[in-house]
N, C-alpha and C. Protein backbone atom coordinates (compact mmCIF):
# COMPACT_ATOMS: atom_id res chain seq x y z
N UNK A 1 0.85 -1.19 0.00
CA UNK A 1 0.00 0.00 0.00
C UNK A 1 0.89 1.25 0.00
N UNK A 2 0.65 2.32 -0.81
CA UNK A 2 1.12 3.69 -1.10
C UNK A 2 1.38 4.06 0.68
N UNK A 3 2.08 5.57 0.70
CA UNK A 3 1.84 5.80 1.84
C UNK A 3 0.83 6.56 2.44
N UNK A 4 -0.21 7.23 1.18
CA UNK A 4 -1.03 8.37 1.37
C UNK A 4 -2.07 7.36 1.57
N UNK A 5 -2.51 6.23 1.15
CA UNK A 5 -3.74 5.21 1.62
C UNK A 5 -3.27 4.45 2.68
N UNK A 6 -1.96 4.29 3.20
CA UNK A 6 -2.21 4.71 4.76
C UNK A 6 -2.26 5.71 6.11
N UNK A 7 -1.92 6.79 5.11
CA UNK A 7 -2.08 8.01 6.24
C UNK A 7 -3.59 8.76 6.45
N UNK A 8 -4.36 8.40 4.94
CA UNK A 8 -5.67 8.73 5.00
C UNK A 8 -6.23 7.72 5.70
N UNK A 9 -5.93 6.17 5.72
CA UNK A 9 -6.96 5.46 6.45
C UNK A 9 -6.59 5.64 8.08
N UNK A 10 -5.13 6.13 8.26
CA UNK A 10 -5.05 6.36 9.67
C UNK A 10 -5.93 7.29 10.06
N UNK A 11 -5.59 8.66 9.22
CA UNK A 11 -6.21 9.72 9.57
C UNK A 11 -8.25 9.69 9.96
N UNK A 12 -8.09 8.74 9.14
CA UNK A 12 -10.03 9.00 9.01
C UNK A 12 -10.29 8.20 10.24
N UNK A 13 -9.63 7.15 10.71
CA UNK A 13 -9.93 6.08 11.90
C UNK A 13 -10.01 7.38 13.00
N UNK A 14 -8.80 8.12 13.29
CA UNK A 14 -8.30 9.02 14.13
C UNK A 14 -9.41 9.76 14.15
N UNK A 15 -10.04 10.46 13.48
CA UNK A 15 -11.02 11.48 13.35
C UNK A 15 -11.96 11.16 13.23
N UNK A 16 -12.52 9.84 13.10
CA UNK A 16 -13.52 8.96 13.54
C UNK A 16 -14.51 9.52 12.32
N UNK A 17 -13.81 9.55 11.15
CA UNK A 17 -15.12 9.69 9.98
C UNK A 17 -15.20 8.12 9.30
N UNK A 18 -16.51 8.46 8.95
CA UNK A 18 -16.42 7.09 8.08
C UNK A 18 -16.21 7.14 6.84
N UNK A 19 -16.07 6.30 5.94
CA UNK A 19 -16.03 5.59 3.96
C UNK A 19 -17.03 6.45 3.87
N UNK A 20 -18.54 6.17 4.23
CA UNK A 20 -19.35 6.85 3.53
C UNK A 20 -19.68 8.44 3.88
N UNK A 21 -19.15 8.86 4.56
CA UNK A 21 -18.71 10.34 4.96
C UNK A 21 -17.96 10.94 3.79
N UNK A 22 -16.53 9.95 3.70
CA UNK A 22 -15.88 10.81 3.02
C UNK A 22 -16.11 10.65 1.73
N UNK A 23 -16.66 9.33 0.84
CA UNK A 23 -17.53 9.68 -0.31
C UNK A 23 -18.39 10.54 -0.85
N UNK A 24 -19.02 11.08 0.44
CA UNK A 24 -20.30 11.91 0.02
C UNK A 24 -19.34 13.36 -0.12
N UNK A 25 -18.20 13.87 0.49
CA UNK A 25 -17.64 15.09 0.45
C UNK A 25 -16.59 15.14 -0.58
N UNK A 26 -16.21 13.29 -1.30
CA UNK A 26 -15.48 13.67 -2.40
C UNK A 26 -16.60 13.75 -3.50
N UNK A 27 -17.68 13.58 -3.51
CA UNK A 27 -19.00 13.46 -4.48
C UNK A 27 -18.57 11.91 -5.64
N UNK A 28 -18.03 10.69 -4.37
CA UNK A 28 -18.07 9.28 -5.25
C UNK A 28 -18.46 8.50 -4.26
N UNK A 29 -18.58 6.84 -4.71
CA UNK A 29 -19.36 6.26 -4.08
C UNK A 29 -18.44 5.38 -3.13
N UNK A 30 -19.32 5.03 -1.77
CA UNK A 30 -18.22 4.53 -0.56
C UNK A 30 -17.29 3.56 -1.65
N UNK A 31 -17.73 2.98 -2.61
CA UNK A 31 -16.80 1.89 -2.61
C UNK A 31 -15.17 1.75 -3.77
N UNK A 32 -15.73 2.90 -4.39
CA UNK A 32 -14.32 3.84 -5.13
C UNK A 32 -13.60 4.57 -3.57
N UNK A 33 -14.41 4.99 -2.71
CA UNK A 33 -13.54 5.86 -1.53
C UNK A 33 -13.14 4.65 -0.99
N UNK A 34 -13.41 3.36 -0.70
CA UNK A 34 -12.54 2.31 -0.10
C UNK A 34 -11.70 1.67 -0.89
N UNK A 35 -11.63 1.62 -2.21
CA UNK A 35 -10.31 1.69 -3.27
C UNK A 35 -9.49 2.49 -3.30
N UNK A 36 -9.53 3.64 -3.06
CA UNK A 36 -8.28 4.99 -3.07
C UNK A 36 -7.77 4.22 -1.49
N UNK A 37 -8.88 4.27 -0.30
CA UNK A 37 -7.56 4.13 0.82
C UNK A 37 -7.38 2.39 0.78
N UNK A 38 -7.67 1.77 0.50
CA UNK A 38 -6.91 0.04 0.22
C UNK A 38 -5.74 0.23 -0.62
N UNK A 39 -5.86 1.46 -1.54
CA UNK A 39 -4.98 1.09 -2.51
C UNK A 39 -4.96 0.39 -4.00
N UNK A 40 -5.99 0.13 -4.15
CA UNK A 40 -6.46 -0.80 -5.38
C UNK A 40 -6.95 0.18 -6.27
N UNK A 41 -6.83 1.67 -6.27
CA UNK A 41 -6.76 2.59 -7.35
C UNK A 41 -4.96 3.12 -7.16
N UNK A 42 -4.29 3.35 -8.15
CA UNK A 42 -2.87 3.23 -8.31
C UNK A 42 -2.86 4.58 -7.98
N UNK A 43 -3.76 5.68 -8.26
CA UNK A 43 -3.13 6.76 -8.23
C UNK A 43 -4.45 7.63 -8.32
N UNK A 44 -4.54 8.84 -7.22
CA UNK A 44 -5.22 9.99 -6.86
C UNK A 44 -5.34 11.26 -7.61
N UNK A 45 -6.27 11.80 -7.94
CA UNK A 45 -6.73 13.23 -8.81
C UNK A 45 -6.17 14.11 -7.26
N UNK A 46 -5.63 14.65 -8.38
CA UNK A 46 -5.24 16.08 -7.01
C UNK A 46 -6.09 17.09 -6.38
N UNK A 47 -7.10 17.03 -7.08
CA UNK A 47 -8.31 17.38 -6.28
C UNK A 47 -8.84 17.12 -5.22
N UNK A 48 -9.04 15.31 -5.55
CA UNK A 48 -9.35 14.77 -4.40
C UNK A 48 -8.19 14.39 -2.96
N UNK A 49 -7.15 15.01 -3.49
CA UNK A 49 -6.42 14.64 -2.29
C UNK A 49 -6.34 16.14 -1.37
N UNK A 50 -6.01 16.92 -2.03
CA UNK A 50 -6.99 18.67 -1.70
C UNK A 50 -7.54 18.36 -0.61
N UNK A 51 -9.10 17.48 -1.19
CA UNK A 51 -9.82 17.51 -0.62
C UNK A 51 -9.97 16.48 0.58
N UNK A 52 -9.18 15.52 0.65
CA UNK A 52 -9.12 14.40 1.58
C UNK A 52 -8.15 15.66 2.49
N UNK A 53 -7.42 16.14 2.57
CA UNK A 53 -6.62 16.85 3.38
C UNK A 53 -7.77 17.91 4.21
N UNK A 54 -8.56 18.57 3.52
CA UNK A 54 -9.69 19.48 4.38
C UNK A 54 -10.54 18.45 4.76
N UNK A 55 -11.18 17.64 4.43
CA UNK A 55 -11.79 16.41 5.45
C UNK A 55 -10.99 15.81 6.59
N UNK A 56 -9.45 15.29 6.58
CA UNK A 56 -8.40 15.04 7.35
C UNK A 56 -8.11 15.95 8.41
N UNK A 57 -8.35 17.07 7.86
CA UNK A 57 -8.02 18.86 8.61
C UNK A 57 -5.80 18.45 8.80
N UNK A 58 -5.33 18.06 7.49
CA UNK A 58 -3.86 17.75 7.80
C UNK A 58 -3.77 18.57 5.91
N UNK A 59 -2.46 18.59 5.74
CA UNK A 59 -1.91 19.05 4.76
C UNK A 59 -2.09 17.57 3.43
N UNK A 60 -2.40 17.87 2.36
CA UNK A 60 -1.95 16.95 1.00
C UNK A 60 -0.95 16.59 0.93
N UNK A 61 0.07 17.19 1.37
CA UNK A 61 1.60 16.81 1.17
C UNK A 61 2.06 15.85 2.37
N UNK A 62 1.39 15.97 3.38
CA UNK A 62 1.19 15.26 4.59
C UNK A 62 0.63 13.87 4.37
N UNK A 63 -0.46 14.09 3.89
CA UNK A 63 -0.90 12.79 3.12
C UNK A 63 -0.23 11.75 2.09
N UNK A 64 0.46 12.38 1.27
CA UNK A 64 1.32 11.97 0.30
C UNK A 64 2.50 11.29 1.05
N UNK A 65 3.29 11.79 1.86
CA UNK A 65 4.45 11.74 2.46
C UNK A 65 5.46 12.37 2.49
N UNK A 66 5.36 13.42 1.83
CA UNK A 66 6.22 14.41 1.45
C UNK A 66 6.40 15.43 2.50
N UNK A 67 5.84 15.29 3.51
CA UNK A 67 5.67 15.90 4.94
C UNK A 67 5.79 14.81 6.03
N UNK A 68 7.15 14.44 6.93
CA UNK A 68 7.04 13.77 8.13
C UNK A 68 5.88 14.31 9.03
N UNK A 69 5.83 15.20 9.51
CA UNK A 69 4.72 15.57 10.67
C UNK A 69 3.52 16.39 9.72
N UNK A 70 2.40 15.92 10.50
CA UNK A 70 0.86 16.64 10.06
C UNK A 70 1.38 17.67 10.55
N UNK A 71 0.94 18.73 9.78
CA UNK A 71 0.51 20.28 9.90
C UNK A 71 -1.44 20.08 9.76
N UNK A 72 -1.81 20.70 10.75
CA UNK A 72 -3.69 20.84 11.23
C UNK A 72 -3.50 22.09 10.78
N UNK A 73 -4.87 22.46 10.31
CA UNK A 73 -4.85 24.05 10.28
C UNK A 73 -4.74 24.76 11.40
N UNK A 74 -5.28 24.01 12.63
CA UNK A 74 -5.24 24.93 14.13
C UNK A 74 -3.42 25.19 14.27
N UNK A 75 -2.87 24.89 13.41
CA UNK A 75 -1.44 24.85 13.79
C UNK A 75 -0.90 26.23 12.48
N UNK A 76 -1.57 26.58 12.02
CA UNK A 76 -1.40 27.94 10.97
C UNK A 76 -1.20 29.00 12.20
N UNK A 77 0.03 29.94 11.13
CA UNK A 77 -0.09 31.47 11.91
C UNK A 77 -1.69 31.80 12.06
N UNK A 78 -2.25 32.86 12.91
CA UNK A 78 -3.50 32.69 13.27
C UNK A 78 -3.91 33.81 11.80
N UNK A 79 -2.56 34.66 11.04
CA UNK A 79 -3.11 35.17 10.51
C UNK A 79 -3.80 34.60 9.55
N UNK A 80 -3.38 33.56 8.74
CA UNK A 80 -3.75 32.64 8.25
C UNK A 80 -5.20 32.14 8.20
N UNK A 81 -5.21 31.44 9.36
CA UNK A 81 -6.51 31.34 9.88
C UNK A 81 -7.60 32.39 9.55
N UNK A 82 -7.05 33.42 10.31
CA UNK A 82 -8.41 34.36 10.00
C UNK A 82 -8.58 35.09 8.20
N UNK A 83 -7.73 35.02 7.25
CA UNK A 83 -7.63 34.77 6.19
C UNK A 83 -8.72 34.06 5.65
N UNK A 84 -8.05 32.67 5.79
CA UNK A 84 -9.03 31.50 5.33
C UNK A 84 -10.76 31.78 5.86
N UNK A 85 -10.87 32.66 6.58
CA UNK A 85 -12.50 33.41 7.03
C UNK A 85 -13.11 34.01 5.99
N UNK A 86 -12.50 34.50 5.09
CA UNK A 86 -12.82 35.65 4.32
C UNK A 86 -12.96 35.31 3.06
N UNK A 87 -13.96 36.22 2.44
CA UNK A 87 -14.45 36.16 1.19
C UNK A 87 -13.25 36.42 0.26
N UNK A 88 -13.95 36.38 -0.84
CA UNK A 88 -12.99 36.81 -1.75
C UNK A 88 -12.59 38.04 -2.01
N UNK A 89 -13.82 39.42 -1.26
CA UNK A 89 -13.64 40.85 -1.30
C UNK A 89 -12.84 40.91 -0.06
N UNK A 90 -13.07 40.28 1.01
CA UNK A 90 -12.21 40.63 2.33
C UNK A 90 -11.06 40.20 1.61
N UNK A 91 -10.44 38.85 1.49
CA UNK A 91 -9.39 38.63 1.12
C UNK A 91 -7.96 40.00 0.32
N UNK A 92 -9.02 40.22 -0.62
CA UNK A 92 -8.71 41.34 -1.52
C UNK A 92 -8.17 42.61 -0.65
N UNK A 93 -8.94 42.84 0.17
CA UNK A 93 -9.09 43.84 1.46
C UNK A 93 -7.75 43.55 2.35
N UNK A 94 -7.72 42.29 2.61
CA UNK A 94 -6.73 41.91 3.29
C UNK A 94 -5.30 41.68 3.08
N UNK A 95 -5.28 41.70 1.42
CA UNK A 95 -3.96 41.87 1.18
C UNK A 95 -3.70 43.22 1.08
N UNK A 96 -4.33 44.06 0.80
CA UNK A 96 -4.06 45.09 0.44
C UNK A 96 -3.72 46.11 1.87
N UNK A 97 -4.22 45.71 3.00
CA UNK A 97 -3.89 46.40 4.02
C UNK A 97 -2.55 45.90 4.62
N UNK A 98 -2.34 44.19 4.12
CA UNK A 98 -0.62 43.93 4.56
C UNK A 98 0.24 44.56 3.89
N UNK A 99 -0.28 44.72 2.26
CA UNK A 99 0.59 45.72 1.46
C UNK A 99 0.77 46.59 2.00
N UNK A 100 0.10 47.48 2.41
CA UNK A 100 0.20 48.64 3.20
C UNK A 100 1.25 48.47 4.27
N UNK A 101 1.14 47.99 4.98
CA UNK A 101 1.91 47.63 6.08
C UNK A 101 3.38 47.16 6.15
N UNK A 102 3.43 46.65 4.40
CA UNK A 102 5.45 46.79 4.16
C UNK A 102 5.70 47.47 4.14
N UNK A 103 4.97 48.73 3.62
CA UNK A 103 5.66 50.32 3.30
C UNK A 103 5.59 51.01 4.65
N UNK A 104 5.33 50.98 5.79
CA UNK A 104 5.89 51.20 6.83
C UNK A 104 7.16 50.40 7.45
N UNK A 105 8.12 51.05 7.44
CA UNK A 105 9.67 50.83 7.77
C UNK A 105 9.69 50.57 9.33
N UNK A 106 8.93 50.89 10.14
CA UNK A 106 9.07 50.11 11.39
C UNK A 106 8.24 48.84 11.38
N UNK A 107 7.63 47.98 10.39
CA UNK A 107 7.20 47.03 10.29
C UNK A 107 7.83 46.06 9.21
N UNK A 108 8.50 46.24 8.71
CA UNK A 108 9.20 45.68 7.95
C UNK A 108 10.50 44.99 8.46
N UNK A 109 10.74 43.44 7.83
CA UNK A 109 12.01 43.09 8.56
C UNK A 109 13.32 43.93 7.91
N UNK A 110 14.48 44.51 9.07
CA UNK A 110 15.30 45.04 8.54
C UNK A 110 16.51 43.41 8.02
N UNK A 111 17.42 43.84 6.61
CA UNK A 111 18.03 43.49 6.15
C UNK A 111 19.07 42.81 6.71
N UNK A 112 18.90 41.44 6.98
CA UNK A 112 20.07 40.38 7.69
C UNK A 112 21.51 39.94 7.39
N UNK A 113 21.48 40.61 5.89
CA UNK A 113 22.80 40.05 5.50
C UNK A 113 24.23 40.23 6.53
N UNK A 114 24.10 41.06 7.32
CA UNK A 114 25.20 41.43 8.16
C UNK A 114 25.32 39.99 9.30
N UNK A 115 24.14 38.98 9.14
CA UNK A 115 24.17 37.94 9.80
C UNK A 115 25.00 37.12 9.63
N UNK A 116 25.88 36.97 7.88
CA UNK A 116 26.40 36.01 7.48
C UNK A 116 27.85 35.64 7.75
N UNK A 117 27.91 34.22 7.77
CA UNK A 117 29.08 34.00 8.16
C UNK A 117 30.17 34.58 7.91
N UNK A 118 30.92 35.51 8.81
CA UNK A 118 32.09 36.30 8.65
C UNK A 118 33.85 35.03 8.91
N UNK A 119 33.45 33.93 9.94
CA UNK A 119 34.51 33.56 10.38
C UNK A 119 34.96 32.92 9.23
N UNK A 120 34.47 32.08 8.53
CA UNK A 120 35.44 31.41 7.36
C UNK A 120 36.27 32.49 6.55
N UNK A 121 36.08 33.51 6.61
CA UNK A 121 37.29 34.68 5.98
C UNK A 121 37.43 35.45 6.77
N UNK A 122 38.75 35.40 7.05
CA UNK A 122 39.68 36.33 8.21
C UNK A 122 39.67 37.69 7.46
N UNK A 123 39.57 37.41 6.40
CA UNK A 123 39.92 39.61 5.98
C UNK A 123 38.61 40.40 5.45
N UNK A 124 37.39 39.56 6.14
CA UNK A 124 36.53 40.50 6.16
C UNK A 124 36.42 41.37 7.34
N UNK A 125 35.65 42.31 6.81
CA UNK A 125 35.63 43.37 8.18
C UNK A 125 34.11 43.57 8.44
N UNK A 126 34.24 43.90 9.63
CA UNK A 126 32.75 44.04 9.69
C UNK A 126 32.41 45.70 10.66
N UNK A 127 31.21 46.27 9.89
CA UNK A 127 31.39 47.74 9.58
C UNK A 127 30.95 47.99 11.17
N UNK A 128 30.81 49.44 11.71
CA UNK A 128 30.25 49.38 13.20
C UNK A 128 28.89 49.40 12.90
N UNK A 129 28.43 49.58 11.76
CA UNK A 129 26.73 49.49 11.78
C UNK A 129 26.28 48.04 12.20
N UNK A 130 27.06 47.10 11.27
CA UNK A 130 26.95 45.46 11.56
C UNK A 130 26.88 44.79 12.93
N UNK A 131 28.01 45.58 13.27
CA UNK A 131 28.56 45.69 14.88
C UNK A 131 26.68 46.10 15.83
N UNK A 132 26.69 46.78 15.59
CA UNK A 132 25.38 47.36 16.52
C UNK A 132 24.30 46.88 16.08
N UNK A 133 24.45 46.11 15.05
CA UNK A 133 22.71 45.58 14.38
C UNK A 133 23.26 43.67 15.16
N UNK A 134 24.04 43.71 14.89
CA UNK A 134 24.24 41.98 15.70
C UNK A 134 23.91 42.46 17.52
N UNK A 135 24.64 43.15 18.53
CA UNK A 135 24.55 43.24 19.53
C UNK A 135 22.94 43.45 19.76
N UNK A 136 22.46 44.93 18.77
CA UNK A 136 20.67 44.46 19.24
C UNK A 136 20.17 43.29 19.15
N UNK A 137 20.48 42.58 18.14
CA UNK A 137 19.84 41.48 17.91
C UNK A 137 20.44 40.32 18.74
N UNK A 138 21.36 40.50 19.43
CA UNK A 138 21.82 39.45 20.55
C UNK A 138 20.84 39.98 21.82
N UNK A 139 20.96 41.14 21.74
CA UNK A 139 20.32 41.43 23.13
C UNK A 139 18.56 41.17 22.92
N UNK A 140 17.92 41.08 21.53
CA UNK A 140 16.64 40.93 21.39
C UNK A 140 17.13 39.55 21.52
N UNK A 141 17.59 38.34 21.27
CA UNK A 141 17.19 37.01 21.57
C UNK A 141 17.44 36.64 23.42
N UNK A 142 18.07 37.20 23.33
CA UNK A 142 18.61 36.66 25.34
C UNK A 142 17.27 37.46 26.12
N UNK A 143 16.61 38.49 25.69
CA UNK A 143 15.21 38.87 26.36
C UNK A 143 14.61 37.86 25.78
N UNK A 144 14.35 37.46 24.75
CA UNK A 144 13.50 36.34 24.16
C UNK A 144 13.62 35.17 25.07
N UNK A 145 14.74 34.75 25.16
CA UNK A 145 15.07 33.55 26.26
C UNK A 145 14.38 33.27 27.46
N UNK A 146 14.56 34.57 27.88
CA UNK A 146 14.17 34.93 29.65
C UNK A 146 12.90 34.99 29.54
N UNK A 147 11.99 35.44 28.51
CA UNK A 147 10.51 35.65 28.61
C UNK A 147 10.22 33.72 28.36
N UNK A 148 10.67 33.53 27.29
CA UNK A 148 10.13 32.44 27.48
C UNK A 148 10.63 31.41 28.58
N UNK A 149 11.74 31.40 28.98
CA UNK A 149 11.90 30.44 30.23
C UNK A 149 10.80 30.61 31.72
N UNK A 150 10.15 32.08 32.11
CA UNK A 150 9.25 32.82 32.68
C UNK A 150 7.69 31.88 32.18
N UNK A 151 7.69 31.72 30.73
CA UNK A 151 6.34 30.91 30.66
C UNK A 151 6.14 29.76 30.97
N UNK A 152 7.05 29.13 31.37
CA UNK A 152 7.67 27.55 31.49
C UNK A 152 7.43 27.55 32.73
């Protein structure tokens, strides 16, 4: 057996749907939906695996195997989430106000390259701007540390 007709038949046991559940939401009959997860159909419309993944509530690629661990949607940035809420005019709405929101320079990530490995070449130099953009950013992870060791 493939590995996606056993991660869907795990998955559906797990989530306690049945064959004829998920027939009726791929619009075929229980007994083609108990051929895709036995395995005795060789190979899946990408549609329906789409759609076995929003019945699953896990990723297609998850299903496939191309993903070790399920990703759930409850496991999306929440912006995400609240995204996936929205019409197709909100949506529209909604990109357009993140657009907005790159062109503000205190919201935008500043430029990391000063991150990159300096030690494998001894005759680089590194400028004092570099200098002061690494120390903030040392001193933003070691507060990061402490807050989260505090939630623990």
């Amino acid at each position: 057996m493939a590995i996606w007709n056993e991660r869907i038949h795990e998955r559906r046991i797990e989530k306690g749907i049945t064959l004829a559940q998920i027939a009726e939401k791929l619009g075929v009959t229980e007994a083609t939906a108990q051929r895709y997860e036995r395995g005795s159909i060789k190979s899946i419309p990408y549609d329906y695996m789409c759609a076995y993944g929003e019945i699953l509530n896990c990723s297609p690629c998850y299903l496939m195997g191309w993903e070790k661990k399920e990703h759930t949607k409850d496991e999306s940035p929440k912006i995400i989430q609240y995204y996936e809420q929205l019409n197709d005019i909100g949506k529209h709405v909604a990109t357009e106000r993140v657009k907005e929101l790159t062109e503000v320079p205190r919201y935008v990530k500043e430029d990391t390259d000063y991150l990159a490995v300096k030690a494998a070449h001894n005759d680089s130099q590194i400028t004092d701007e570099e200098l002061e953009k690494m120390e903030r950013d040392s001193m933003l992870i070691k507060q990061m540390a402490k807050d989260k060791k505090k939630q623990e």
